[in-house]
Protein backbone atom coordinates (compact mmCIF):
# COMPACT_ATOMS: atom_id res chain seq x y z
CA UNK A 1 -0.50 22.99 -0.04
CA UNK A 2 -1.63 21.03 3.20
CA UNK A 3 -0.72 17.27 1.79
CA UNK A 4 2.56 19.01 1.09
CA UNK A 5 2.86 20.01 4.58
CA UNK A 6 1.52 17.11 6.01
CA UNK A 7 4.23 14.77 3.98
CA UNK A 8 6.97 16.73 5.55
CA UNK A 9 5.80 16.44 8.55
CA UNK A 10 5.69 12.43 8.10
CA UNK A 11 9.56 12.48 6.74
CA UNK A 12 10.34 14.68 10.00
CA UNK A 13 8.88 12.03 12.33
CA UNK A 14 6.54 14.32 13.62
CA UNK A 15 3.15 11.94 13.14
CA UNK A 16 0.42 13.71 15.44
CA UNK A 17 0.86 17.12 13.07
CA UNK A 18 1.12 15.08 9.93
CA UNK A 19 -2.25 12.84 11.04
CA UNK A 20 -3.95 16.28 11.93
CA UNK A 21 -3.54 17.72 8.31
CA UNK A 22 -3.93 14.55 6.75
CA UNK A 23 -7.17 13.98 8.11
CA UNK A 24 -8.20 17.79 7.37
CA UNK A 25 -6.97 16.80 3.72
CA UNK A 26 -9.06 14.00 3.50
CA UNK A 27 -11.92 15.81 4.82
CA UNK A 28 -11.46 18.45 2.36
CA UNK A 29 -10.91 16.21 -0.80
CA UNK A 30 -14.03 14.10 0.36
CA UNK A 31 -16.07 17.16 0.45
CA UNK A 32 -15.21 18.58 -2.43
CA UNK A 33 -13.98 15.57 -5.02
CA UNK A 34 -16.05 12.74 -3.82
CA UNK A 35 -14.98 10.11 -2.12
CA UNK A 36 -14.50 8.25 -5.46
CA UNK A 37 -11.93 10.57 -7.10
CA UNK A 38 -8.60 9.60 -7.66
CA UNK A 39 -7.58 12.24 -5.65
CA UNK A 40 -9.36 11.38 -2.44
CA UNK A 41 -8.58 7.90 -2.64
CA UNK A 42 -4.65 9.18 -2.77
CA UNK A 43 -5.58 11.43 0.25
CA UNK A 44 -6.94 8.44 2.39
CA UNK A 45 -4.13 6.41 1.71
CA UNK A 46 -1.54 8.63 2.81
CA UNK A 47 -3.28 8.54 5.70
CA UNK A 48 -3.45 5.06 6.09
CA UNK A 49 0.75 5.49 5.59
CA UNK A 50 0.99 7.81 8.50
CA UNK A 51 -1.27 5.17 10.86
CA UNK A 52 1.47 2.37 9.58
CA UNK A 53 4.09 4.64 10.67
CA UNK A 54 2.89 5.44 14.48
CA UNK A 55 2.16 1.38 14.25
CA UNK A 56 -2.02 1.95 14.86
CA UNK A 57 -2.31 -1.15 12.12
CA UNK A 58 -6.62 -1.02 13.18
CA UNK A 59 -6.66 2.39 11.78
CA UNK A 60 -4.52 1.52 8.40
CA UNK A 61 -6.55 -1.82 7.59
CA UNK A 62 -9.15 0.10 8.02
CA UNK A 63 -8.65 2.93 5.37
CA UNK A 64 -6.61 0.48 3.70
CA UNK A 65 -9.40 -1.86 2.77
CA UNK A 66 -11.71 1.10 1.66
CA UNK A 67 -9.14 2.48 -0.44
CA UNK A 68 -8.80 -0.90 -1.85
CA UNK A 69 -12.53 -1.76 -2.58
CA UNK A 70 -13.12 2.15 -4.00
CA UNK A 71 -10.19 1.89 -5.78
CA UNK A 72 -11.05 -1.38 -7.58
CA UNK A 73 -15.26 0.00 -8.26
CA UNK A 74 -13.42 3.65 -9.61
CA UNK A 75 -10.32 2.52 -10.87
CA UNK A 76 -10.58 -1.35 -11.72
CA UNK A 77 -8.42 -4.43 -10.21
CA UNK A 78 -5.77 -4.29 -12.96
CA UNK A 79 -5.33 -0.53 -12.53
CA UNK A 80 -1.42 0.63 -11.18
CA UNK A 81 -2.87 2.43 -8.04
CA UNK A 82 -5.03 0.13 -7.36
CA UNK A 83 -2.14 -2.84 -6.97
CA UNK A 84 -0.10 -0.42 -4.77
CA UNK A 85 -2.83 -0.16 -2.65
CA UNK A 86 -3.07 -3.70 -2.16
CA UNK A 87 0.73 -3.73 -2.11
CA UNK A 88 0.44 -1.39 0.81
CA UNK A 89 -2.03 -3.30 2.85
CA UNK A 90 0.21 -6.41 1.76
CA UNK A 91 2.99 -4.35 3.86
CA UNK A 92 1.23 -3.52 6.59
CA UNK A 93 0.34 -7.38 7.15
CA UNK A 94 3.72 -8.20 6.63
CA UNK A 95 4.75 -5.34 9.47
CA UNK A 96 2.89 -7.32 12.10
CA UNK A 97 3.64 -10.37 11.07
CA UNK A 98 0.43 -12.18 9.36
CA UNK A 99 2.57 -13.91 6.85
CA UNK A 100 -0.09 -15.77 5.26
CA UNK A 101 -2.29 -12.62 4.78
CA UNK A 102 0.60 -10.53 3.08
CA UNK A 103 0.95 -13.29 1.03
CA UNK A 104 -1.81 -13.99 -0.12
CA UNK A 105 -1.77 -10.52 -1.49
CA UNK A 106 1.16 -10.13 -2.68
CA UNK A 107 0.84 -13.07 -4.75
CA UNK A 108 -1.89 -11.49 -6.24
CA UNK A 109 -0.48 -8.39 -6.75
CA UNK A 110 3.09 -10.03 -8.11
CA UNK A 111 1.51 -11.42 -10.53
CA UNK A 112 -1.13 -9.02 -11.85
CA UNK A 113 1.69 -7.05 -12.17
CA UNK A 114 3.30 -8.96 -14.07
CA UNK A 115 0.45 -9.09 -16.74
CA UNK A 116 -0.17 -5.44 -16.56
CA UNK A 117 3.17 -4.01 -15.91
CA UNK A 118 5.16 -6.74 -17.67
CA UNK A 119 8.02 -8.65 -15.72
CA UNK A 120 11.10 -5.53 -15.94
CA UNK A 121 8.95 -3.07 -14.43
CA UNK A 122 10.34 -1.88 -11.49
CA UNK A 123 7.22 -1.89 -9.59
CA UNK A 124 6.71 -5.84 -10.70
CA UNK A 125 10.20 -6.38 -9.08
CA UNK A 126 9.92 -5.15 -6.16
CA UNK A 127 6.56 -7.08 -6.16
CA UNK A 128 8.17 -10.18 -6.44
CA UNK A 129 11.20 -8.93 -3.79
CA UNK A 130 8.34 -8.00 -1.20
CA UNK A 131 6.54 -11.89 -1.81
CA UNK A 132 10.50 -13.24 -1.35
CA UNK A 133 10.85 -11.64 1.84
CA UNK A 134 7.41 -12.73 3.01
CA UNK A 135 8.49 -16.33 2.09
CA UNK A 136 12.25 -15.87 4.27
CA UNK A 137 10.50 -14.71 7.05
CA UNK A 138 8.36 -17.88 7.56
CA UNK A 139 11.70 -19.86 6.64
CA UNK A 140 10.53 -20.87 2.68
CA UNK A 141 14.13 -20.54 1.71
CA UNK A 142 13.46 -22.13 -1.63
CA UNK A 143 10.40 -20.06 -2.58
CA UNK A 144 12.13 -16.93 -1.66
CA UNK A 145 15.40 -17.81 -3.45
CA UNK A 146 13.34 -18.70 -6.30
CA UNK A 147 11.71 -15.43 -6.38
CA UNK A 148 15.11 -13.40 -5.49
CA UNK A 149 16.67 -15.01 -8.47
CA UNK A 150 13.52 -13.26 -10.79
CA UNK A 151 14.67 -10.34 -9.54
CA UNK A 152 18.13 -10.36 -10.27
């Protein structure tokens, strides 16, 4: 399968091959799924992970943000997927820097996830990890300890 392909590609380092099949997968999927299938949405965000990866941040907002907003029409706002895509355009904030914009979704994400997932879920941990780190990187030692300790 070409997403197979592509995803080794991406774990060999070897981004312009794994953007070329990726987009050819998304094409595909798009064509033949919809844009609004589960599927495709999956398709473009793997994408959006190999843009993050070769640091082109315009391109992953980008497909980020429609994965997102499809996501949350198709899927709904509580939906797993749904808050890892956020999670993921939380991350890709956080790569560059824009503390207050990864926070401000990772808060939301945190604690959606909580409500959804419950607090022991692994994905609601390393929710609240990702918001501590966010926190220690614009020096809130006591927010992020306060979070770390949640985690342990």
């Amino acid at each position: 399968m070409i997403a197979n392909l592509a995803s080794i590609y991406g774990r060999q380092g070897r981004w312009k091959e794994a953007e070329e099949l990726g987009l050819q997968v998304m094409e595909t999927s798009k064509q033949v799924l919809g844009l609004d299938h589960p599927d495709t949405l999956t398709r473009i965000a793997n994408l959006a992970s190999i843009y993050v990866r070769q640091g082109r941040w315009k391109e992953a907002e980008e497909l980020g943000l429609q994965v997102i907003e499809t996501s949350k029409q198709v899927l709904g706002l509580d939906h797993p997927d749904t808050l890892t895509r956020i999670a993921n355009l939380a991350s890709t904030y956080h790569d560059q820097g824009r503390w207050k914009e990864a926070e401000a979704l990772q808060l939301r994400v945190m604690e959606t996830s909580k409500q959804v997932l419950g607090l022991d879920h692994p994905n609601t941990l390393t929710r609240i990890a990702n918001l501590a780190s966010t926190y220690g990187k614009q020096e809130r030692w006591k927010e992020a300890e306060e979070l770390e300790l949640q985690v342990l």
